[in-house]
N, C-alpha and C. Protein backbone atom coordinates (compact mmCIF):
# COMPACT_ATOMS: atom_id res chain seq x y z
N UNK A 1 94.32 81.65 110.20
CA UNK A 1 93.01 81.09 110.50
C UNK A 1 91.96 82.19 110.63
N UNK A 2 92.11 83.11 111.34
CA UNK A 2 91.58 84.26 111.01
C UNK A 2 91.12 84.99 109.95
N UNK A 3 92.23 85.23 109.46
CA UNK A 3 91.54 85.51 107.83
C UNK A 3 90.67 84.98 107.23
N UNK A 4 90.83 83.19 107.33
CA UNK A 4 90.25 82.41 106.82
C UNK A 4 88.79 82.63 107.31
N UNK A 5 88.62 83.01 108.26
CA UNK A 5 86.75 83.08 109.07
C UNK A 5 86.19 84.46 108.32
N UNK A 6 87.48 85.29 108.51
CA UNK A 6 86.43 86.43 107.93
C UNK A 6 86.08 86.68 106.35
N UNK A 7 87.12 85.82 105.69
CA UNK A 7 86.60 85.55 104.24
C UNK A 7 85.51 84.84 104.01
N UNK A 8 85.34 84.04 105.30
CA UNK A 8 84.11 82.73 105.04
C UNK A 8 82.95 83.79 105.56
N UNK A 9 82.69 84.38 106.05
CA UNK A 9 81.98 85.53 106.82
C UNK A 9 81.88 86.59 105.23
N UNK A 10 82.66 87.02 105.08
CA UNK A 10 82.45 88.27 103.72
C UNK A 10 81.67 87.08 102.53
N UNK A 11 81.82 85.93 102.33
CA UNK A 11 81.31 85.15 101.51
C UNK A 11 79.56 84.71 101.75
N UNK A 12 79.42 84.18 102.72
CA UNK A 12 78.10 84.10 103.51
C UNK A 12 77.19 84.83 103.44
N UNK A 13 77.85 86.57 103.99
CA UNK A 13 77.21 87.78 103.64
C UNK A 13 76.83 88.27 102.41
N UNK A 14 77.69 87.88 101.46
CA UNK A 14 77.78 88.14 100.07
C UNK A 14 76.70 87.50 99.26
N UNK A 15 76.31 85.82 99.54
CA UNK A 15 75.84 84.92 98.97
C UNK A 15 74.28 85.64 99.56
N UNK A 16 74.19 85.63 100.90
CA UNK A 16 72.57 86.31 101.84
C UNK A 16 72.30 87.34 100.83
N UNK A 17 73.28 88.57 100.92
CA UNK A 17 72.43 89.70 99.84
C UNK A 17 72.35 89.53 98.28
N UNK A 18 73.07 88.61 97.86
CA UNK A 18 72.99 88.19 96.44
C UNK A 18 71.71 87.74 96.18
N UNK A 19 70.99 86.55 97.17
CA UNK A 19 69.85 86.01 97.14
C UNK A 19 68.37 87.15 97.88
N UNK A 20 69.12 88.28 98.40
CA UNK A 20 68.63 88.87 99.14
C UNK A 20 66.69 88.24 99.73
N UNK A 21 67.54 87.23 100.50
CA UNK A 21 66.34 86.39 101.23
C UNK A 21 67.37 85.99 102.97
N UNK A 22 66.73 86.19 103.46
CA UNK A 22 66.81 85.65 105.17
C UNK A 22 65.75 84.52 105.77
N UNK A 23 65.69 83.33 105.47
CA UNK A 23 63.94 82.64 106.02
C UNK A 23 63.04 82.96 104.95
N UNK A 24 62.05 83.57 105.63
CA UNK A 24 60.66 83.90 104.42
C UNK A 24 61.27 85.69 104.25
N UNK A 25 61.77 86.04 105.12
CA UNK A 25 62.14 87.38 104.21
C UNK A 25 62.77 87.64 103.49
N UNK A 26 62.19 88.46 102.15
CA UNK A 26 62.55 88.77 101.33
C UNK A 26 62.89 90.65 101.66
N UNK A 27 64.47 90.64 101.11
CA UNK A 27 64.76 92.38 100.57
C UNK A 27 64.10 92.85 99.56
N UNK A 28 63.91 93.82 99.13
CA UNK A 28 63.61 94.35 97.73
C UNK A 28 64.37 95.63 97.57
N UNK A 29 65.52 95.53 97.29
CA UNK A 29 66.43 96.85 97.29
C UNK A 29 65.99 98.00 96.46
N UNK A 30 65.18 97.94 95.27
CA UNK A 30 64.39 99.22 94.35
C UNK A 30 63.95 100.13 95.79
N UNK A 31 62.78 99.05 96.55
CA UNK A 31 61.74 99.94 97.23
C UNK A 31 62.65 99.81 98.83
N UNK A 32 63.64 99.20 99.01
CA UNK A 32 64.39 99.20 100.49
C UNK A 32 63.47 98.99 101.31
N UNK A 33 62.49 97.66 101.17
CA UNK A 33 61.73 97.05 102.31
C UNK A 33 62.44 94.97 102.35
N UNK A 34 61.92 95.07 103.52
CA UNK A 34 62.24 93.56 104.23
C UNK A 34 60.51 93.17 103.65
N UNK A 35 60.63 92.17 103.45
CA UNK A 35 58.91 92.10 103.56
C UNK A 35 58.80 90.03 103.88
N UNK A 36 57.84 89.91 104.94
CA UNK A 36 58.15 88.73 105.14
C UNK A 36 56.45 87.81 104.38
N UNK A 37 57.58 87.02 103.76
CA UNK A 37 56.64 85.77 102.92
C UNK A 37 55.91 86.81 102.01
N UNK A 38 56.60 87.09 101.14
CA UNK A 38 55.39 87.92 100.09
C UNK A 38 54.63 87.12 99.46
N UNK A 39 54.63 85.94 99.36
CA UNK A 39 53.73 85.15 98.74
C UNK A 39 52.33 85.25 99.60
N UNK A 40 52.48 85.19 101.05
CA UNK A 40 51.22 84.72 101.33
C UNK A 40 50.67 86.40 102.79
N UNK A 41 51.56 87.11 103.55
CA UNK A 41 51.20 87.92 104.55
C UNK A 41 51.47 89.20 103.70
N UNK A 42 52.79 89.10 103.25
CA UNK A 42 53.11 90.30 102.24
C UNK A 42 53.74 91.29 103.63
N UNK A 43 53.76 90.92 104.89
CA UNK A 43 53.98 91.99 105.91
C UNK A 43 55.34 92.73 105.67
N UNK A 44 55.27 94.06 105.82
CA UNK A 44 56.98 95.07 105.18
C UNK A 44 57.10 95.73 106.22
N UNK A 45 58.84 95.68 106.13
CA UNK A 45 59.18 96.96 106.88
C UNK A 45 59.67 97.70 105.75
N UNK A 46 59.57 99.13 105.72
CA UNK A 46 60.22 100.18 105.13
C UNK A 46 61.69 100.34 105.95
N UNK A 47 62.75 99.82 105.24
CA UNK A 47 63.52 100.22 105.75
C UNK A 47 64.39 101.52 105.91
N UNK A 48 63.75 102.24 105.13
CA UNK A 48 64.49 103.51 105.10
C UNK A 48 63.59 104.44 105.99
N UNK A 49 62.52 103.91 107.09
CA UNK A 49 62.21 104.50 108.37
C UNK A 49 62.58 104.24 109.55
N UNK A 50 63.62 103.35 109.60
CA UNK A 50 64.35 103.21 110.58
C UNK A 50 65.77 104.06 110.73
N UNK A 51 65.31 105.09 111.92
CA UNK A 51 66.69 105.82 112.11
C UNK A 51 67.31 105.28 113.29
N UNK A 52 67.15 104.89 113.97
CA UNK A 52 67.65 104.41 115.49
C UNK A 52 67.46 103.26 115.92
N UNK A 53 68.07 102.77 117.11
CA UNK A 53 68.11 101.15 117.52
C UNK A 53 66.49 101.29 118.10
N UNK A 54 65.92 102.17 118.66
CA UNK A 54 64.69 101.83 119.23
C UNK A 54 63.85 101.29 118.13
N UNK A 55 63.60 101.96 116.97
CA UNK A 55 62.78 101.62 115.90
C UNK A 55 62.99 100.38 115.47
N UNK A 56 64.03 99.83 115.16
CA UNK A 56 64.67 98.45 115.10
C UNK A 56 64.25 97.65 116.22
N UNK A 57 64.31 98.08 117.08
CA UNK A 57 63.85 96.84 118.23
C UNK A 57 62.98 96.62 118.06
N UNK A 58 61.63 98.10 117.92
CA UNK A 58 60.21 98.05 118.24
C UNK A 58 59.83 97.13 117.12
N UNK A 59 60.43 96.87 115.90
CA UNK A 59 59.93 95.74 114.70
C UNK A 59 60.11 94.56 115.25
N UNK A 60 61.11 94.13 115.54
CA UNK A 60 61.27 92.81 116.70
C UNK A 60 60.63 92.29 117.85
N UNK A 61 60.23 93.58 118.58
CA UNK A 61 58.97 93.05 119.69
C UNK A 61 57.93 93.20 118.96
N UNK A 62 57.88 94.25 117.70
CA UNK A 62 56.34 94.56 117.19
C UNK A 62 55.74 92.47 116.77
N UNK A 63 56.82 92.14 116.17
CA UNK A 63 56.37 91.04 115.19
C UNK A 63 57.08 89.61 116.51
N UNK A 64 57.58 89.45 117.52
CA UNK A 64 57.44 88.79 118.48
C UNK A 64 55.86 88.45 119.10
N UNK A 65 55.93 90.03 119.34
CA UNK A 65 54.09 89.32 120.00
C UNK A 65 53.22 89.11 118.85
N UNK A 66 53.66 89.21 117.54
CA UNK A 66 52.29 88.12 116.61
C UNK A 66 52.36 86.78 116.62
N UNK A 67 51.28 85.88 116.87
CA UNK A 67 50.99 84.68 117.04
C UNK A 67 51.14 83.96 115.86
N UNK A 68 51.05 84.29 114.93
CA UNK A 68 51.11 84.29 113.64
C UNK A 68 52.68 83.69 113.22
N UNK A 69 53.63 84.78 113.44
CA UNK A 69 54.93 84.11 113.23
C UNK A 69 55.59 83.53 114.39
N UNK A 70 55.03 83.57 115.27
CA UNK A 70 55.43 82.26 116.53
C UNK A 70 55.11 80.93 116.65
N UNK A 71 53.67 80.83 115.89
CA UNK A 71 53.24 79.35 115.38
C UNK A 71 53.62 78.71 114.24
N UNK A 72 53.61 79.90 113.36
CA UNK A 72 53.93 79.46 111.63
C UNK A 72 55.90 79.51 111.60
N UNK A 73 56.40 79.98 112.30
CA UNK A 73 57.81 80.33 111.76
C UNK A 73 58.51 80.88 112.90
N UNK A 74 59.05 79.74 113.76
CA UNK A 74 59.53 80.32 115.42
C UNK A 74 61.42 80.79 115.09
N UNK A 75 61.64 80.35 113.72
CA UNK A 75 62.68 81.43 113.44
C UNK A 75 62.42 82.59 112.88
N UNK A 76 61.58 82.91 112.07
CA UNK A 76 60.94 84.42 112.21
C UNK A 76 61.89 85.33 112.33
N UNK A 77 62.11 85.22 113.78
CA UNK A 77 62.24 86.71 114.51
C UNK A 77 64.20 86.92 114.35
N UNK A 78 64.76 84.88 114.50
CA UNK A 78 65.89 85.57 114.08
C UNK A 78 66.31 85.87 112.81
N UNK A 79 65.49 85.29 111.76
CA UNK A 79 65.77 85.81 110.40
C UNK A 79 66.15 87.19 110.21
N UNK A 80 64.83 88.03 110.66
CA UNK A 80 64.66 89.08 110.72
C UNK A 80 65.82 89.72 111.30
N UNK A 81 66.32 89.49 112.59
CA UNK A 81 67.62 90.07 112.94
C UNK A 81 69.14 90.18 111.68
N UNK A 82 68.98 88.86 111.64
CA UNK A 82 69.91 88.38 110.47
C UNK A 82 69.84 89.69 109.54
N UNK A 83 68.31 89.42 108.72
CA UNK A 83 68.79 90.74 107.85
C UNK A 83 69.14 91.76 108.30
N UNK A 84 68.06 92.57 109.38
CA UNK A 84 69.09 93.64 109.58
C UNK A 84 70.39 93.23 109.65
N UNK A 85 71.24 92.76 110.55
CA UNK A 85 72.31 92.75 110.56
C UNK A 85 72.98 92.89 109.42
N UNK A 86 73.03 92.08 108.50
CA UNK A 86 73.43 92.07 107.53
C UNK A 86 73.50 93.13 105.97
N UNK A 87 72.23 93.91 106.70
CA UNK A 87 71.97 95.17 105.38
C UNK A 87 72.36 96.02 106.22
N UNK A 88 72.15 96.71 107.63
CA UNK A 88 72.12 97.78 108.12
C UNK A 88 73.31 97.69 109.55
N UNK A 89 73.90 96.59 109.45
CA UNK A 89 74.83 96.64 110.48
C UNK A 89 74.66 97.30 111.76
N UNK A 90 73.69 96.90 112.65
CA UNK A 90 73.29 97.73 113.60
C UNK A 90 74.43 98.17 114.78
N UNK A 91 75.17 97.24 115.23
CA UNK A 91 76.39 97.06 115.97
C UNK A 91 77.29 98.71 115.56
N UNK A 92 77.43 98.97 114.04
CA UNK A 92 78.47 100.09 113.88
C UNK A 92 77.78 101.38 114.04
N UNK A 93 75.99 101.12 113.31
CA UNK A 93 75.61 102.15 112.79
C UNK A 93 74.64 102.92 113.81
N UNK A 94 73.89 101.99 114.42
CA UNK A 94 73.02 101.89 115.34
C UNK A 94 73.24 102.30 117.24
N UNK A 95 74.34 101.48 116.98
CA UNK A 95 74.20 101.73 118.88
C UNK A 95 75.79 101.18 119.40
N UNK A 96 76.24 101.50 118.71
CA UNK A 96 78.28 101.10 118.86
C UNK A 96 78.16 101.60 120.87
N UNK A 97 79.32 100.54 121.64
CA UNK A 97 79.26 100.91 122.65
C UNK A 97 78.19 101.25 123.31
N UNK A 98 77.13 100.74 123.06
CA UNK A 98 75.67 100.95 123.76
C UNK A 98 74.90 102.28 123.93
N UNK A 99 75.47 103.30 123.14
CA UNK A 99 75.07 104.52 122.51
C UNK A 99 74.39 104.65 121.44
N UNK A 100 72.87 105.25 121.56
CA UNK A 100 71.92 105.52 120.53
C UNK A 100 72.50 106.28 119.52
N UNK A 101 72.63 105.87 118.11
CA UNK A 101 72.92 106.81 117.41
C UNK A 101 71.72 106.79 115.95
N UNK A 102 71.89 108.22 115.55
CA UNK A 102 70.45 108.30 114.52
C UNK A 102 71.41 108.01 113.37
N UNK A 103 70.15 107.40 112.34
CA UNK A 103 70.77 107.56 110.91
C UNK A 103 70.13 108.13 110.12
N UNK A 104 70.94 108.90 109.33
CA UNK A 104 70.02 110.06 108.05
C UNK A 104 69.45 109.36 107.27
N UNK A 105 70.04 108.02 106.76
CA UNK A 105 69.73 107.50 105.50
C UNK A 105 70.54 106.10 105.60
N UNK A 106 69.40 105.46 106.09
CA UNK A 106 69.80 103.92 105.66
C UNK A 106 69.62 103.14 104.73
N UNK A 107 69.01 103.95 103.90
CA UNK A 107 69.59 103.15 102.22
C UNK A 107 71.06 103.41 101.60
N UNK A 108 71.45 104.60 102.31
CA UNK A 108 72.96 104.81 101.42
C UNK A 108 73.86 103.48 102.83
N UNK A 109 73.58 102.99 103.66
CA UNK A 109 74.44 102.12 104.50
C UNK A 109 74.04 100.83 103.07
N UNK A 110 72.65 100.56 103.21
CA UNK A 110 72.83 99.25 102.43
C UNK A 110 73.20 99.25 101.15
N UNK A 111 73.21 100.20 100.45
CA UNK A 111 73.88 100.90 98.99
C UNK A 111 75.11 100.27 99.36
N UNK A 112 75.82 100.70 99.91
CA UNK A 112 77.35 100.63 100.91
C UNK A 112 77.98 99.43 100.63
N UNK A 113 77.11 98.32 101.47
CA UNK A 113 77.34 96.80 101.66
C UNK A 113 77.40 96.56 100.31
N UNK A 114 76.22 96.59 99.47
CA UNK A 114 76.18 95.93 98.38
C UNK A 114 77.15 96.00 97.57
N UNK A 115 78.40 97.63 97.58
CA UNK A 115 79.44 98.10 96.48
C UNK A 115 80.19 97.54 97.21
N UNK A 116 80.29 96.79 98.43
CA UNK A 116 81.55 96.57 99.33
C UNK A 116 81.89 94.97 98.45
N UNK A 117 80.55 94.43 98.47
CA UNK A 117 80.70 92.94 98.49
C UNK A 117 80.49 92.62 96.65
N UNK A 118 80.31 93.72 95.47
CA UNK A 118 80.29 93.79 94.09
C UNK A 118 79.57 93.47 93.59
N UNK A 119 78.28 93.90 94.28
CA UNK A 119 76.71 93.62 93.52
C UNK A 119 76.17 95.15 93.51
C-alpha cells in the first residue's frame, strides 16, 4: 500500500511539472520563473534568486499581504507553496531538520526533478 501512495505521489508530481501550472501559476523552465496569471498581472518570481528558506518565505508573506490575490484567488498562496514544493523541494534542500541551508543553484535542483520524473 505504500508503494502504491508513493507511485500515486511520483505521478501527480510528474503530471504538475508536465503541465508546469499550479492555480494561475505558471513555470517557465527556459527563464526558471513562477509567474502568476501571465495573462492578466504577469507577477514573477525569479527562481533562481532564491537561495534560502528566508527568501522563500519572504515571497509568501511578500504576496499574502497583497489584496489583490486574497480577493481574486484565496488559494493563491497555497498554489504557490505547491510549486515550490514541487520544483525546489524545500523540506530536503532548504531547511531539513529546521536548519537554514543556502543553495548555489536552484535551477540545477529543478533540472534534477524534471530528469528524475523523464521530461
Amino acid at each position: 500500500m505504500l508503494k502504491e501512495l508513493f507511485e500515486k505521489a511520483d505521478k501527480n508530481t510528474k503530471e504538475k511539472l508536465r503541465k508546469s501550472q499550479w492555480g494561475k501559476w505558471v513555470f517557465d523552465r527556459k527563464n526558471c520563473t513562477l509567474t502568476y496569471d501571465p495573462e492578466r498581472t504577469g507577477y514573477e518570481i525569479d527562481l533562481e534568486e532564491i537561495h534560502t528558506s528566508a527568501e522563500m518565505l519572504d515571497w509568501v508573506f511578500q504576496l499574502w499581504n497583497k489584496i489583490w490575490i486574497q480577493e481574486d484567488d484565496p488559494q493563491g498562496i497555497a498554489d504557490l507553496i505547491a510549486a515550490f514544493d514541487d520544483l525546489l523541494y524545500p523540506q530536503s534542500n532548504y531547511c531539513s531538520f529546521g536548519k537554514d541551508k543556502r543553495v548555489l543553484n536552484p535551477k540545477e535542483i529543478i533540472e534534477e526533478k524534471f530528469k528524475e520524473v523523464g521530461l
